[in-house]
PDB file of N, CA and C in Angstrom:
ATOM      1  N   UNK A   1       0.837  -1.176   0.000  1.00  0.00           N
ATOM      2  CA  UNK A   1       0.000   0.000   0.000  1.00  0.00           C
ATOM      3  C   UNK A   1       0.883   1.240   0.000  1.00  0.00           C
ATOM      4  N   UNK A   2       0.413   2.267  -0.660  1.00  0.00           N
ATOM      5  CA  UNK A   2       1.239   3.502  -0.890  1.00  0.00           C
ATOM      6  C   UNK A   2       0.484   4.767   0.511  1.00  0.00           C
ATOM      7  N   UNK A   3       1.961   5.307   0.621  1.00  0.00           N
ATOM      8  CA  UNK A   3       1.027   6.276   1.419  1.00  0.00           C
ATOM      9  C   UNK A   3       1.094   7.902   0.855  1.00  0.00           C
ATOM     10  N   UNK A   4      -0.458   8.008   1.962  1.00  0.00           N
ATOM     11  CA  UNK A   4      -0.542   9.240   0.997  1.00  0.00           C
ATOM     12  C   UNK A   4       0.327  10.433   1.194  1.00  0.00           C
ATOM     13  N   UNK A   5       0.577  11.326   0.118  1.00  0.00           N
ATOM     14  CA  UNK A   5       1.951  12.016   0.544  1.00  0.00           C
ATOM     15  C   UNK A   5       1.027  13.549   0.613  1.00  0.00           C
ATOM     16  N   UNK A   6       0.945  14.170   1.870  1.00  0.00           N
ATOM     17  CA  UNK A   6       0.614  15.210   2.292  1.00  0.00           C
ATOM     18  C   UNK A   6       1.528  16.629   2.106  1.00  0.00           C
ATOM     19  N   UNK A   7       1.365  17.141   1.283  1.00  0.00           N
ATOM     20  CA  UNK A   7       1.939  18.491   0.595  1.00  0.00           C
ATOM     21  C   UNK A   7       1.952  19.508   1.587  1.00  0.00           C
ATOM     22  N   UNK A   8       0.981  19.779   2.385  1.00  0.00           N
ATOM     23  CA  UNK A   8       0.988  20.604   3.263  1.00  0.00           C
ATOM     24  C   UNK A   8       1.713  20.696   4.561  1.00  0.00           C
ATOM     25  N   UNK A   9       2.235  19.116   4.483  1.00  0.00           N
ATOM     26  CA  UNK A   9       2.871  18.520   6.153  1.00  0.00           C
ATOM     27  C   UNK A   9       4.672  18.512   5.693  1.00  0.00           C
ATOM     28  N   UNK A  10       4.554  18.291   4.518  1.00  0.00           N
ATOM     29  CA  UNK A  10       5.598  18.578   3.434  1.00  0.00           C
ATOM     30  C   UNK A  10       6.603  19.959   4.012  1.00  0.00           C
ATOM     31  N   UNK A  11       6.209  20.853   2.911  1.00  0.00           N
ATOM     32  CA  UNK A  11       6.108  22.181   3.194  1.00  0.00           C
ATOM     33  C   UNK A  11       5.960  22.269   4.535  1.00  0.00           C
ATOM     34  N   UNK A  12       5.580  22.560   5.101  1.00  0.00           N
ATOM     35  CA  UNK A  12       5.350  22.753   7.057  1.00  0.00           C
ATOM     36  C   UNK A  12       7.082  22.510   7.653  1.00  0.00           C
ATOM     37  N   UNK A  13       7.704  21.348   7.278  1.00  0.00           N
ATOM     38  CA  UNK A  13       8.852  20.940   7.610  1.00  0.00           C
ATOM     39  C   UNK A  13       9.895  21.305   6.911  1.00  0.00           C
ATOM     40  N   UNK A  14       9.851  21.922   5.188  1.00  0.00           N
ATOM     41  CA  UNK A  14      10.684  22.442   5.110  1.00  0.00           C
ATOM     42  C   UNK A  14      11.011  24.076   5.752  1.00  0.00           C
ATOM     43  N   UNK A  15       9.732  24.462   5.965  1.00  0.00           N
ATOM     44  CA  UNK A  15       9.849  25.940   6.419  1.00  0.00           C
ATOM     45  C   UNK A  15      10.874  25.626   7.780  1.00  0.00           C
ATOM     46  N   UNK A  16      10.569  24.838   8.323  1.00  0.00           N
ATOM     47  CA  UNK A  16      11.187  24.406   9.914  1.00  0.00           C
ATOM     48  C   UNK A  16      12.992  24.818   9.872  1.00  0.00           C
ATOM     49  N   UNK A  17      13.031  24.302   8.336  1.00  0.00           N
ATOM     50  CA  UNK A  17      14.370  24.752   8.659  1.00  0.00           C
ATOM     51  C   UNK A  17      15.221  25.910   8.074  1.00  0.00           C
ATOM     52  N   UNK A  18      14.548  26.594   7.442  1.00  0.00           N
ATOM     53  CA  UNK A  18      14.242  28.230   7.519  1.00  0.00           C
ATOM     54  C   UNK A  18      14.837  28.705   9.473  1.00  0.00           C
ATOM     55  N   UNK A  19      13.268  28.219   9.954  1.00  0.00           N
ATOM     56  CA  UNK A  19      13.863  28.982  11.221  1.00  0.00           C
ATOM     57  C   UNK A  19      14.332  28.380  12.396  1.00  0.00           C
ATOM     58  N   UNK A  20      15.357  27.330  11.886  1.00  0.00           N
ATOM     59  CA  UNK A  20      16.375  26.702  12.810  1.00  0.00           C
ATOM     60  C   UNK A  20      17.825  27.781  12.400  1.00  0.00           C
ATOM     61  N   UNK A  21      18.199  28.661  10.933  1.00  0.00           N
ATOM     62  CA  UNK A  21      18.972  29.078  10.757  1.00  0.00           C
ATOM     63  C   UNK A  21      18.518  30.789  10.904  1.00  0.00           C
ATOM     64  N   UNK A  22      17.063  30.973  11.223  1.00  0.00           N
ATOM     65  CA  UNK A  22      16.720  32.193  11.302  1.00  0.00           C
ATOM     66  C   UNK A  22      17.423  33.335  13.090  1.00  0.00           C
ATOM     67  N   UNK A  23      17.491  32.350  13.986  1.00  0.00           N
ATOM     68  CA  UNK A  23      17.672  33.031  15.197  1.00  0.00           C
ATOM     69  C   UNK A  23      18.726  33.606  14.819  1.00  0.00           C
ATOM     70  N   UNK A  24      19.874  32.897  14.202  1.00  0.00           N
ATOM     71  CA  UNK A  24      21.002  33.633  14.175  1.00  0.00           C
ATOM     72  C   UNK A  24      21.239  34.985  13.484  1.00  0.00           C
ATOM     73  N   UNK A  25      20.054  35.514  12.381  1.00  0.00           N
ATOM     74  CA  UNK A  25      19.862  36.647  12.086  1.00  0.00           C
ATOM     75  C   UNK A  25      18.608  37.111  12.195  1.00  0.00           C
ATOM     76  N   UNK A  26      18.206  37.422  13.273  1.00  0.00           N
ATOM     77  CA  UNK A  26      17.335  37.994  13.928  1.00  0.00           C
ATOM     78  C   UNK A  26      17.000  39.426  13.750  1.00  0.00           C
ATOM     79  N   UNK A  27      17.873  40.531  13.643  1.00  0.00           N
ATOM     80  CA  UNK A  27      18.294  41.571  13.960  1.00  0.00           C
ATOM     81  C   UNK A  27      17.322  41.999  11.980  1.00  0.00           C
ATOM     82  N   UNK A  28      17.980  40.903  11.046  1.00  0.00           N
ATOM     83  CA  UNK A  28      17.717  41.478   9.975  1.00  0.00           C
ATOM     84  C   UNK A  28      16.178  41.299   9.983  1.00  0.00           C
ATOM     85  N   UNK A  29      15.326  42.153   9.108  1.00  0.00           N
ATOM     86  CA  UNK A  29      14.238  41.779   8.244  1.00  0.00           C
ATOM     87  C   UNK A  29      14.055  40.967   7.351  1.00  0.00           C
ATOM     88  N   UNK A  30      12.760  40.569   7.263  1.00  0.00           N
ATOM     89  CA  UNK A  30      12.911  39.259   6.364  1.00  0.00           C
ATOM     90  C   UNK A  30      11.766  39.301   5.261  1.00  0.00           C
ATOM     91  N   UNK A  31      11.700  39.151   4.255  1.00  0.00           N
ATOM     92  CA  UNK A  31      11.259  39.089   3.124  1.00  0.00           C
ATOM     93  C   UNK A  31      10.401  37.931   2.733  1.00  0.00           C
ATOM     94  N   UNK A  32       9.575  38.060   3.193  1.00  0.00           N
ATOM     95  CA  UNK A  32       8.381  36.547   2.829  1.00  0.00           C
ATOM     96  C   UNK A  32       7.231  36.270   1.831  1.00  0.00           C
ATOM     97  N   UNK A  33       7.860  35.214   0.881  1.00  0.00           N
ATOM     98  CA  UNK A  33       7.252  35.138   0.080  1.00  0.00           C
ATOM     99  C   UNK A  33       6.269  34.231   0.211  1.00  0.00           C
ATOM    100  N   UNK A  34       4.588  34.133   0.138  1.00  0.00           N
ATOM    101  CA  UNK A  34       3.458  33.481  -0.489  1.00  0.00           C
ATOM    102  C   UNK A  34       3.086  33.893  -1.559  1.00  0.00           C
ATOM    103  N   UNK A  35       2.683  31.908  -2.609  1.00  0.00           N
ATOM    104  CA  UNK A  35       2.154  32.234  -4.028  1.00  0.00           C
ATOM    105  C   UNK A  35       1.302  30.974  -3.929  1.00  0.00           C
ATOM    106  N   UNK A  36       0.181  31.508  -4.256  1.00  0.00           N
ATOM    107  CA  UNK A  36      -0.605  30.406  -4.562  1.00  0.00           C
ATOM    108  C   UNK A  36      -0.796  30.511  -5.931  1.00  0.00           C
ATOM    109  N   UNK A  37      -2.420  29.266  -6.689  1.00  0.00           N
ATOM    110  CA  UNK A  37      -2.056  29.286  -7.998  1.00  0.00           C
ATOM    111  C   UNK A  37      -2.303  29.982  -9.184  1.00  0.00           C
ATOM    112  N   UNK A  38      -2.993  31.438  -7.861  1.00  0.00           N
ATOM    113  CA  UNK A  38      -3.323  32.826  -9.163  1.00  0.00           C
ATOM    114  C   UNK A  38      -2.804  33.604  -8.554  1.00  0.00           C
ATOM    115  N   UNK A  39      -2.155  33.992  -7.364  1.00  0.00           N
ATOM    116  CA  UNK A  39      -1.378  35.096  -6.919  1.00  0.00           C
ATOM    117  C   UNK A  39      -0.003  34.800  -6.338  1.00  0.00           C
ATOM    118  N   UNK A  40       0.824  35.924  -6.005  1.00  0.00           N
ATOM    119  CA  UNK A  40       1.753  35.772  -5.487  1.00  0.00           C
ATOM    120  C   UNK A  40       2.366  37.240  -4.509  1.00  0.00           C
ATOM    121  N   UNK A  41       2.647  37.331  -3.827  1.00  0.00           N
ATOM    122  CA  UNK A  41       2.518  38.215  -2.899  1.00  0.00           C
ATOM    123  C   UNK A  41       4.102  37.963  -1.963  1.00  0.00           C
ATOM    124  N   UNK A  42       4.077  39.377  -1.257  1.00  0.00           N
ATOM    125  CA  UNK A  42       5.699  39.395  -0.931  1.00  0.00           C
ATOM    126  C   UNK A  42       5.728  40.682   0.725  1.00  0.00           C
ATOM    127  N   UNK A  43       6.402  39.969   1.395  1.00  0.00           N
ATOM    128  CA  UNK A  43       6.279  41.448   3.005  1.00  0.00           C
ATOM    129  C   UNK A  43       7.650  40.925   3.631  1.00  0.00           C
ATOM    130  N   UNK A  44       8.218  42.560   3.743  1.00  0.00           N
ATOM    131  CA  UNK A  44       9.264  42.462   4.532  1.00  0.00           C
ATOM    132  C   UNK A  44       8.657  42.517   5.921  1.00  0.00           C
ATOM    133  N   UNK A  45       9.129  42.010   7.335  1.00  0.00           N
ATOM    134  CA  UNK A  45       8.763  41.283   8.308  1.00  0.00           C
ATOM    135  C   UNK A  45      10.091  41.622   9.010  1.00  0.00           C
ATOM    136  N   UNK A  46       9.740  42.698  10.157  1.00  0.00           N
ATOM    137  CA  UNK A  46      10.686  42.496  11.240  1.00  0.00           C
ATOM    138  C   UNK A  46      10.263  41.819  12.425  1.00  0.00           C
ATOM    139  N   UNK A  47      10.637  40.744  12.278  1.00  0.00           N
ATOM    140  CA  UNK A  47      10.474  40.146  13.914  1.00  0.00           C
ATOM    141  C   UNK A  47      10.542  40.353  15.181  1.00  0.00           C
ATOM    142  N   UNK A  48      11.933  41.124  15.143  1.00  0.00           N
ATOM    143  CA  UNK A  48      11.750  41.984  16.471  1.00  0.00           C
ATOM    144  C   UNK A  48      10.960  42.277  17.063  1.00  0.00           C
ATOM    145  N   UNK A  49      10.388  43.442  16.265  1.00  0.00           N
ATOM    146  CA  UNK A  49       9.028  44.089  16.983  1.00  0.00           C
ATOM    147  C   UNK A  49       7.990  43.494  16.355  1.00  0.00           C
ATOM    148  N   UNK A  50       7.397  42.465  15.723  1.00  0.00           N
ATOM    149  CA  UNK A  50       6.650  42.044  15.123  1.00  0.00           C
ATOM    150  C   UNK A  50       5.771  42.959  13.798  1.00  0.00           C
ATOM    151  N   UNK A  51       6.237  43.449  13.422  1.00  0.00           N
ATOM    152  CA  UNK A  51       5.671  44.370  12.394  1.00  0.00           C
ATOM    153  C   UNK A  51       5.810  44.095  10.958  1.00  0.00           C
ATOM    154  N   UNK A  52       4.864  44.400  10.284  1.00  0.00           N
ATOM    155  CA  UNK A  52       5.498  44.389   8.641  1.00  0.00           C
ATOM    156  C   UNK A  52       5.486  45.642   8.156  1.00  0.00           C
ATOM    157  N   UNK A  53       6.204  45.863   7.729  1.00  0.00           N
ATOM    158  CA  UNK A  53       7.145  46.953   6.930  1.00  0.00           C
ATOM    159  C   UNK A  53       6.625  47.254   6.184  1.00  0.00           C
ATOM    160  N   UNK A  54       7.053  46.499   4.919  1.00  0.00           N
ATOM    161  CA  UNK A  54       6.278  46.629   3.389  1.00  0.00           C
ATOM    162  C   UNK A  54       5.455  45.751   2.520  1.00  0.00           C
ATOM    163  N   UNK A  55       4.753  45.974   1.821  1.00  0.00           N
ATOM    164  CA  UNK A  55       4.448  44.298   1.616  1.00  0.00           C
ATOM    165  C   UNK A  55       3.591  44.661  -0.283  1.00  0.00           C
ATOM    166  N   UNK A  56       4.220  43.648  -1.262  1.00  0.00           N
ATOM    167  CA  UNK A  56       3.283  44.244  -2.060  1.00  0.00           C
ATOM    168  C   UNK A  56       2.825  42.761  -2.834  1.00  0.00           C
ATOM    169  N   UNK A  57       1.321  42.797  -3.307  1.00  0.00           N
ATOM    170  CA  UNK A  57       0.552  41.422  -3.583  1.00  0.00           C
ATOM    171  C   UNK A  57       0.004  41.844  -4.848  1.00  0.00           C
ATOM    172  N   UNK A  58      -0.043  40.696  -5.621  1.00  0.00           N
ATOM    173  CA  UNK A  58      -0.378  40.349  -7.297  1.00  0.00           C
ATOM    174  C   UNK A  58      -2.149  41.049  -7.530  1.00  0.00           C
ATOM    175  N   UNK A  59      -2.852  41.167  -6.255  1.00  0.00           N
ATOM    176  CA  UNK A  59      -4.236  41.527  -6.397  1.00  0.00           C
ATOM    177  C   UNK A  59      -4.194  42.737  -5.843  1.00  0.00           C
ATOM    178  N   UNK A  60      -3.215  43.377  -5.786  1.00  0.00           N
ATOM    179  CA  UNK A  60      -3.410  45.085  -5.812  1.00  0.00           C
ATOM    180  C   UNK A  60      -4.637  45.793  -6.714  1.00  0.00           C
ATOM    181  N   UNK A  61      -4.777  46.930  -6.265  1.00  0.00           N
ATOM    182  CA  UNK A  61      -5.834  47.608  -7.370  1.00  0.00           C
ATOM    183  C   UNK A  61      -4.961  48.089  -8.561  1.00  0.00           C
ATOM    184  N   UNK A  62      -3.665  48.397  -7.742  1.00  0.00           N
ATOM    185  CA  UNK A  62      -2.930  49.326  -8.676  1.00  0.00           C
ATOM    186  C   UNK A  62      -2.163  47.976 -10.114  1.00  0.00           C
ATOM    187  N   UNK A  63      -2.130  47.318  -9.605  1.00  0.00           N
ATOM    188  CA  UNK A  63      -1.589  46.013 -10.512  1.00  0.00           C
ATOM    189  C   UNK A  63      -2.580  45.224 -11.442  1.00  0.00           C
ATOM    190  N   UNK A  64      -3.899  45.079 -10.669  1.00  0.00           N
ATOM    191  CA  UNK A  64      -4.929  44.569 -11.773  1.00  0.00           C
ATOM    192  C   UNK A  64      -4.847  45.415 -12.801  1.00  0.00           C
ATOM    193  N   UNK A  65      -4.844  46.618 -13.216  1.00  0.00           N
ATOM    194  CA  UNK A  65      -4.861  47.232 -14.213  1.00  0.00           C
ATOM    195  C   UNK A  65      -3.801  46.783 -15.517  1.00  0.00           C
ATOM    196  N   UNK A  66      -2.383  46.135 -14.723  1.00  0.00           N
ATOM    197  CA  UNK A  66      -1.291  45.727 -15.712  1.00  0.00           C
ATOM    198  C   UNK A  66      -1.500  44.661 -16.327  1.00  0.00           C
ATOM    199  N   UNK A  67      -2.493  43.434 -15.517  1.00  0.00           N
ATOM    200  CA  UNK A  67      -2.497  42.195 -16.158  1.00  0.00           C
ATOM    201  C   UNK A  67      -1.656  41.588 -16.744  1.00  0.00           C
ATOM    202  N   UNK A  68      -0.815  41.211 -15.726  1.00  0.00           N
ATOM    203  CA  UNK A  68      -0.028  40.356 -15.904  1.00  0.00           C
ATOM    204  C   UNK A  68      -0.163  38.753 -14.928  1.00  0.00           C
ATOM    205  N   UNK A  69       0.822  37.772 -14.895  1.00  0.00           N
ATOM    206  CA  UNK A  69       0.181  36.934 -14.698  1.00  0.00           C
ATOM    207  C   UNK A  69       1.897  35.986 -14.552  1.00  0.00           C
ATOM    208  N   UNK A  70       1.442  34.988 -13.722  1.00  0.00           N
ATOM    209  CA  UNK A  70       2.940  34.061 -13.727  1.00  0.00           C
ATOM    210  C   UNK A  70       4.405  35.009 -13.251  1.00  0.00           C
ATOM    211  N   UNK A  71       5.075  34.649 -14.248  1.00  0.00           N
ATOM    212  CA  UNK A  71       6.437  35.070 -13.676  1.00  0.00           C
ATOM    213  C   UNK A  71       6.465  36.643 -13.966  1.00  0.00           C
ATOM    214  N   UNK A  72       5.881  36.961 -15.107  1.00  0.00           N
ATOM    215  CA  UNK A  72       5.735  38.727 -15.365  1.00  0.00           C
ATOM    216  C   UNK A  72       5.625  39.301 -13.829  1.00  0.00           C
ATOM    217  N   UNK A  73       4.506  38.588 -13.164  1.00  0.00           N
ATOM    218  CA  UNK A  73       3.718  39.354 -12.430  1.00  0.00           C
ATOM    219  C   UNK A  73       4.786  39.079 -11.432  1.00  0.00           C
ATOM    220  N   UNK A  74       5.299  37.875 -10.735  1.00  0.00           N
ATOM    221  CA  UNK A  74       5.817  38.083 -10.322  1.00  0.00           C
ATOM    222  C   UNK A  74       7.865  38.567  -9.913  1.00  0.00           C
ATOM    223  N   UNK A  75       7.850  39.119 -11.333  1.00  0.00           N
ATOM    224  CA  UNK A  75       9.166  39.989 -11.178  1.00  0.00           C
ATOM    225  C   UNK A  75       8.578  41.541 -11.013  1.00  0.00           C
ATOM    226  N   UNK A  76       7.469  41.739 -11.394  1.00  0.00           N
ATOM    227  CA  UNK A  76       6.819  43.070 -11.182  1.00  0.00           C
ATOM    228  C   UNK A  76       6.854  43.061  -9.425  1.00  0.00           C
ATOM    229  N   UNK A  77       6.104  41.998  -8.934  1.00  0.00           N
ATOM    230  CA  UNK A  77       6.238  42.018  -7.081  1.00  0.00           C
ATOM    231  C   UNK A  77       7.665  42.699  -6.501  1.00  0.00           C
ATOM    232  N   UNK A  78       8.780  41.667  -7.384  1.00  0.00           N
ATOM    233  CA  UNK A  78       9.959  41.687  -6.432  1.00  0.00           C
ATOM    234  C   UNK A  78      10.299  43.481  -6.325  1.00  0.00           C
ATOM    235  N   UNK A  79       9.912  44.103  -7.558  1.00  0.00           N
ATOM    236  CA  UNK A  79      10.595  45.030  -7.964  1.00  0.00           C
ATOM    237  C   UNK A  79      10.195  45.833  -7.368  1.00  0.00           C
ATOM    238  N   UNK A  80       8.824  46.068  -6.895  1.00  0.00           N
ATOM    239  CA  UNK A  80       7.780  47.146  -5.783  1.00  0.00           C
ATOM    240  C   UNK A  80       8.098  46.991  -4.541  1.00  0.00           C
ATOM    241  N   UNK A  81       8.261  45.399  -3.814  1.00  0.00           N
ATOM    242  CA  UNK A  81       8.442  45.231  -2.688  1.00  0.00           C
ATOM    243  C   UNK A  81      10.003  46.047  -2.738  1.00  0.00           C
ATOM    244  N   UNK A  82      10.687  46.033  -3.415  1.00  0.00           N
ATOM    245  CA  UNK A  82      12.070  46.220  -3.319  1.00  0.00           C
ATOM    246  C   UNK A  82      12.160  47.687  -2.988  1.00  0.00           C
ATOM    247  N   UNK A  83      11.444  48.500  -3.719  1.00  0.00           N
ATOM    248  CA  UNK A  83      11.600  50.121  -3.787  1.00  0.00           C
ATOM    249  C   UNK A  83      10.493  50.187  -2.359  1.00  0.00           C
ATOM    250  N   UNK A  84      10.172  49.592  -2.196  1.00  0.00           N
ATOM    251  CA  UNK A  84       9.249  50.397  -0.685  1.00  0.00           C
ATOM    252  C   UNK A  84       9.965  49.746   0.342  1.00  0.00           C
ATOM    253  N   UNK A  85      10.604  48.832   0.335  1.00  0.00           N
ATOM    254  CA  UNK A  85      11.513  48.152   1.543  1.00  0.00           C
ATOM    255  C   UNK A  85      12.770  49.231   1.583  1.00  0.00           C
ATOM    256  N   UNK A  86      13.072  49.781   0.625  1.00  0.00           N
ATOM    257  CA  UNK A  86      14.402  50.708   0.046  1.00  0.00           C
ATOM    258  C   UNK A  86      13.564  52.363   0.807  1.00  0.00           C
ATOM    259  N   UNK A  87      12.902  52.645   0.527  1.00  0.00           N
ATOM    260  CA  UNK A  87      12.279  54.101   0.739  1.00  0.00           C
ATOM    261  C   UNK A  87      11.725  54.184   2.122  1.00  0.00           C
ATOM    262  N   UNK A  88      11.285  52.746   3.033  1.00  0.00           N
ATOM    263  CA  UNK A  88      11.628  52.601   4.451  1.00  0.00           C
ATOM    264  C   UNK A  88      12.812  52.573   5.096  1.00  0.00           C
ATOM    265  N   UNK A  89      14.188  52.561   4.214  1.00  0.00           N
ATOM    266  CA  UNK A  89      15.365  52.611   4.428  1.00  0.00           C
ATOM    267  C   UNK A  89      15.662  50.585   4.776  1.00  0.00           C
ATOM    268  N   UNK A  90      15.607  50.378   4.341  1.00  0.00           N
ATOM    269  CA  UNK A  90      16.245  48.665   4.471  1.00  0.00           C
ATOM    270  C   UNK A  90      16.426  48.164   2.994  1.00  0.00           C
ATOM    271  N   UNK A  91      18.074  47.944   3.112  1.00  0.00           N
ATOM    272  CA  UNK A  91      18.896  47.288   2.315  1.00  0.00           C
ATOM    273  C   UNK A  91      19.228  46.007   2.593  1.00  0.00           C
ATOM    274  N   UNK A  92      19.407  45.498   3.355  1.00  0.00           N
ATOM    275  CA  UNK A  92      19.687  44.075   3.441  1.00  0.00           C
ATOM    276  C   UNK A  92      18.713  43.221   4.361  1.00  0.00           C
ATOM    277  N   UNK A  93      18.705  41.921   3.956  1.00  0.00           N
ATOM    278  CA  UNK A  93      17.153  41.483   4.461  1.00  0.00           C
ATOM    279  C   UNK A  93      17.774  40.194   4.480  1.00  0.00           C
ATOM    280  N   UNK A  94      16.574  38.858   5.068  1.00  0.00           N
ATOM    281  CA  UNK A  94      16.815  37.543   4.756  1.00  0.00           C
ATOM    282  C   UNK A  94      15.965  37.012   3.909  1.00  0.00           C
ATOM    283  N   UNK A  95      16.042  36.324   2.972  1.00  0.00           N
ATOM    284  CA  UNK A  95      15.327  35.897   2.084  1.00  0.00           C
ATOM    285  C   UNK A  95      14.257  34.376   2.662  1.00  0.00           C
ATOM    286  N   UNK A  96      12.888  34.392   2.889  1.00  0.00           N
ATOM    287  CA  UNK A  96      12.454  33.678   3.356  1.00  0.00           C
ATOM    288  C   UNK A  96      11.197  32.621   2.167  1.00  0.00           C
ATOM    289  N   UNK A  97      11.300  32.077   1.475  1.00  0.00           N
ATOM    290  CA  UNK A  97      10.670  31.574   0.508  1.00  0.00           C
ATOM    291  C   UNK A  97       9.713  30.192   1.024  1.00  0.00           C
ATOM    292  N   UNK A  98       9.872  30.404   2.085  1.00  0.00           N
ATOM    293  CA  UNK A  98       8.466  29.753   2.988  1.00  0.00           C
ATOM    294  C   UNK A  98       8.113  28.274   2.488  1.00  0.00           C
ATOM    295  N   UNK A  99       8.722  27.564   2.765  1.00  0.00           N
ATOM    296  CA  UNK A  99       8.960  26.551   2.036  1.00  0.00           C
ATOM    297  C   UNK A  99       8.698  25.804   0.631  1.00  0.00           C
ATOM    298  N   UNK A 100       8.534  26.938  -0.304  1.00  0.00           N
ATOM    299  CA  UNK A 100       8.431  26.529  -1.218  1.00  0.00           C
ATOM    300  C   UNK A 100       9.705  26.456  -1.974  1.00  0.00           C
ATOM    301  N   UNK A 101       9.962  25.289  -3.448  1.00  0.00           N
ATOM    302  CA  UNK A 101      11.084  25.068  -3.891  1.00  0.00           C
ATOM    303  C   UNK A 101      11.659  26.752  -4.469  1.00  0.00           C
ATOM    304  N   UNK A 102      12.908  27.037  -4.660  1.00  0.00           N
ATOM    305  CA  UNK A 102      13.559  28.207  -5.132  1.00  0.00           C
ATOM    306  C   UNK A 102      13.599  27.843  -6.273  1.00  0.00           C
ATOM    307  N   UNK A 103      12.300  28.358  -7.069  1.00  0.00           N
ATOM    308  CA  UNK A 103      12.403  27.938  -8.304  1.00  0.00           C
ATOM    309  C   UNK A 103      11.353  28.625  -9.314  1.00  0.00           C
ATOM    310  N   UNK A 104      11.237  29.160 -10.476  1.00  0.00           N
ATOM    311  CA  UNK A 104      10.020  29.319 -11.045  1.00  0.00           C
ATOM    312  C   UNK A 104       9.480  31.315 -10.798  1.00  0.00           C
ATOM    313  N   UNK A 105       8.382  31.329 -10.249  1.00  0.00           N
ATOM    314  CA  UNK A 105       7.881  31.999  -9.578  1.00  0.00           C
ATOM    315  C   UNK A 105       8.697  33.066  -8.244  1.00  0.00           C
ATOM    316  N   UNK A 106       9.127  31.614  -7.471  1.00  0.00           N
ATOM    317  CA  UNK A 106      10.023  32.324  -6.104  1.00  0.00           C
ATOM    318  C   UNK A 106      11.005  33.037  -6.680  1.00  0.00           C
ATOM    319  N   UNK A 107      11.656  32.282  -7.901  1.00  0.00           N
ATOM    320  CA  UNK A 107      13.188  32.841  -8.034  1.00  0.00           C
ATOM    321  C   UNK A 107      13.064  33.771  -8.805  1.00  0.00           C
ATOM    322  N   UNK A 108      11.770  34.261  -9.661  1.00  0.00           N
ATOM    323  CA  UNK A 108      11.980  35.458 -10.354  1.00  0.00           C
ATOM    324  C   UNK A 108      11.845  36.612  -9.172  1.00  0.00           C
ATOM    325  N   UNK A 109      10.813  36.001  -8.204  1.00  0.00           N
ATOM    326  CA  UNK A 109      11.020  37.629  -7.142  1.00  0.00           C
ATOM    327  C   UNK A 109      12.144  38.094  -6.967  1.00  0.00           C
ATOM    328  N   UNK A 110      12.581  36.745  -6.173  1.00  0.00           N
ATOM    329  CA  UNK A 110      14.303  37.340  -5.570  1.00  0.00           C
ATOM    330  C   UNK A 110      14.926  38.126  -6.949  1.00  0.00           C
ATOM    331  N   UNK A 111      15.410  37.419  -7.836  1.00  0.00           N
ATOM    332  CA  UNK A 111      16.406  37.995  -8.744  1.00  0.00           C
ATOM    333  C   UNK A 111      15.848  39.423  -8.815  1.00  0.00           C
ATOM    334  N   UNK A 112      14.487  39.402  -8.754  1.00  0.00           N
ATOM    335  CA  UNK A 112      13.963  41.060  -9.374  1.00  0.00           C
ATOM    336  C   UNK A 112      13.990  41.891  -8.091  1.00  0.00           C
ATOM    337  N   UNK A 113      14.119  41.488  -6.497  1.00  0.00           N
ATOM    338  CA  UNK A 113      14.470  42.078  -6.029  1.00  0.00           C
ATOM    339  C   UNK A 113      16.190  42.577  -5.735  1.00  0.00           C
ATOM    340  N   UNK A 114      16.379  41.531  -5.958  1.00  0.00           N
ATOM    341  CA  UNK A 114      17.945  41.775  -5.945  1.00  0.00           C
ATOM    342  C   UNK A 114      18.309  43.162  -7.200  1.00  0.00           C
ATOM    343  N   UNK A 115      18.191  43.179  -8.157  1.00  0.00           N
ATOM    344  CA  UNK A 115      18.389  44.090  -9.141  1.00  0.00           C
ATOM    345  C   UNK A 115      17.827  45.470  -8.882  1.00  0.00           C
ATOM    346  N   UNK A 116      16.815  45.417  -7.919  1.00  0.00           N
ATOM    347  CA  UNK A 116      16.063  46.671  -7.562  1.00  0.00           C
ATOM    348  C   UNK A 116      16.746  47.201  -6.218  1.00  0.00           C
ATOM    349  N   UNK A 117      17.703  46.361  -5.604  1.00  0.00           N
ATOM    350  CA  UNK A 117      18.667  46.895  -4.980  1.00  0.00           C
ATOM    351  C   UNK A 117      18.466  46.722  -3.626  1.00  0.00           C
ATOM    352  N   UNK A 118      18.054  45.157  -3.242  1.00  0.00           N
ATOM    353  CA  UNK A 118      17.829  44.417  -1.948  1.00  0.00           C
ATOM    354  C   UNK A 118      19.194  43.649  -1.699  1.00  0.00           C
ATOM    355  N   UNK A 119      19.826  43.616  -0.927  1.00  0.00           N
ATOM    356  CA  UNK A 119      20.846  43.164  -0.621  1.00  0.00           C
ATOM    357  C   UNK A 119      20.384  41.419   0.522  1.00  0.00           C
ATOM    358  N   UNK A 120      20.906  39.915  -0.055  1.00  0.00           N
ATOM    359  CA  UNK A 120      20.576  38.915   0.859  1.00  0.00           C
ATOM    360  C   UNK A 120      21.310  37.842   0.016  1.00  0.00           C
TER     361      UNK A 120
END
C-alpha cells in the first residue's frame, strides 16, 4: 500500500528549517514570500518588533490594471516590494521563501528584487 503524501505537512517541515537558521539573524528583516495558484505576494517582516514593513501582492488595485500573470507578475512584485523596503530605508534582508522550492515563480522575485537593490 502507498502512502498518501501530504503536501501541506511537506512544506510545514521544510519551512522548519528556515527557522532553525533564522535566530542567528534575527536583527535582519525578512522578506516573505506566499504564491498560490493565481497570486503571489511578498512582506518584509521584522520580527523583532513584530511588524510588517512593506508588503506588495499580485491583487493590488494598482496592478490589476497591468495584467499580468505568472512570472511577469511576479518579477513586477519583487521590484515594488524592493523600492518600498528601500524608501523605508532597508537594504539588506533575509530571504524567506516559505517553504516553497527556489524555483520558477520564487526565483523570479528574488532575482527582481535583488536588481532593484535588496541586498541577501
Amino acid at each position: 500500500m502507498y502512502k498518501k503524501v501530504n503536501r501541506k505537512e511537506l512544506r510545514k517541515l521544510r519551512k522548519m528549517g528556515f527557522w532553525k537558521n533564522r535566530k542567528k539573524h534575527i536583527k535582519k528583516p525578512r522578506l516573505c514570500v506566499f504564491r498560490s495558484s493565481k497570486n503571489i505576494q511578498a512582506q518584509v517582516i521584522d520580527d523583532e518588533n513584530r511588524k510588517v514593513i512593506c508588503c506588495a501582492a499580485s491583487f493590488e488595485s494598482s496592478l490589476k490594471e497591468v495584467a499580468l500573470t505568472g512570472k511577469p507578475m511576479a518579477e513586477k512584485i519583487g521590484e515594488i516590494v524592493a523600492k518600498r523596503a528601500i524608501e523605508k530605508g532597508i537594504k539588506s534582508i533575509i530571504f524567506d521563501r516559505n517553504g516553497y522550492a527556489y524555483h520558477g515563480r520564487v526565483q523570479v522575485l528574488a532575482d527582481s528584487a535583488r536588481k532593484a537593490g535588496l541586498e541577501f
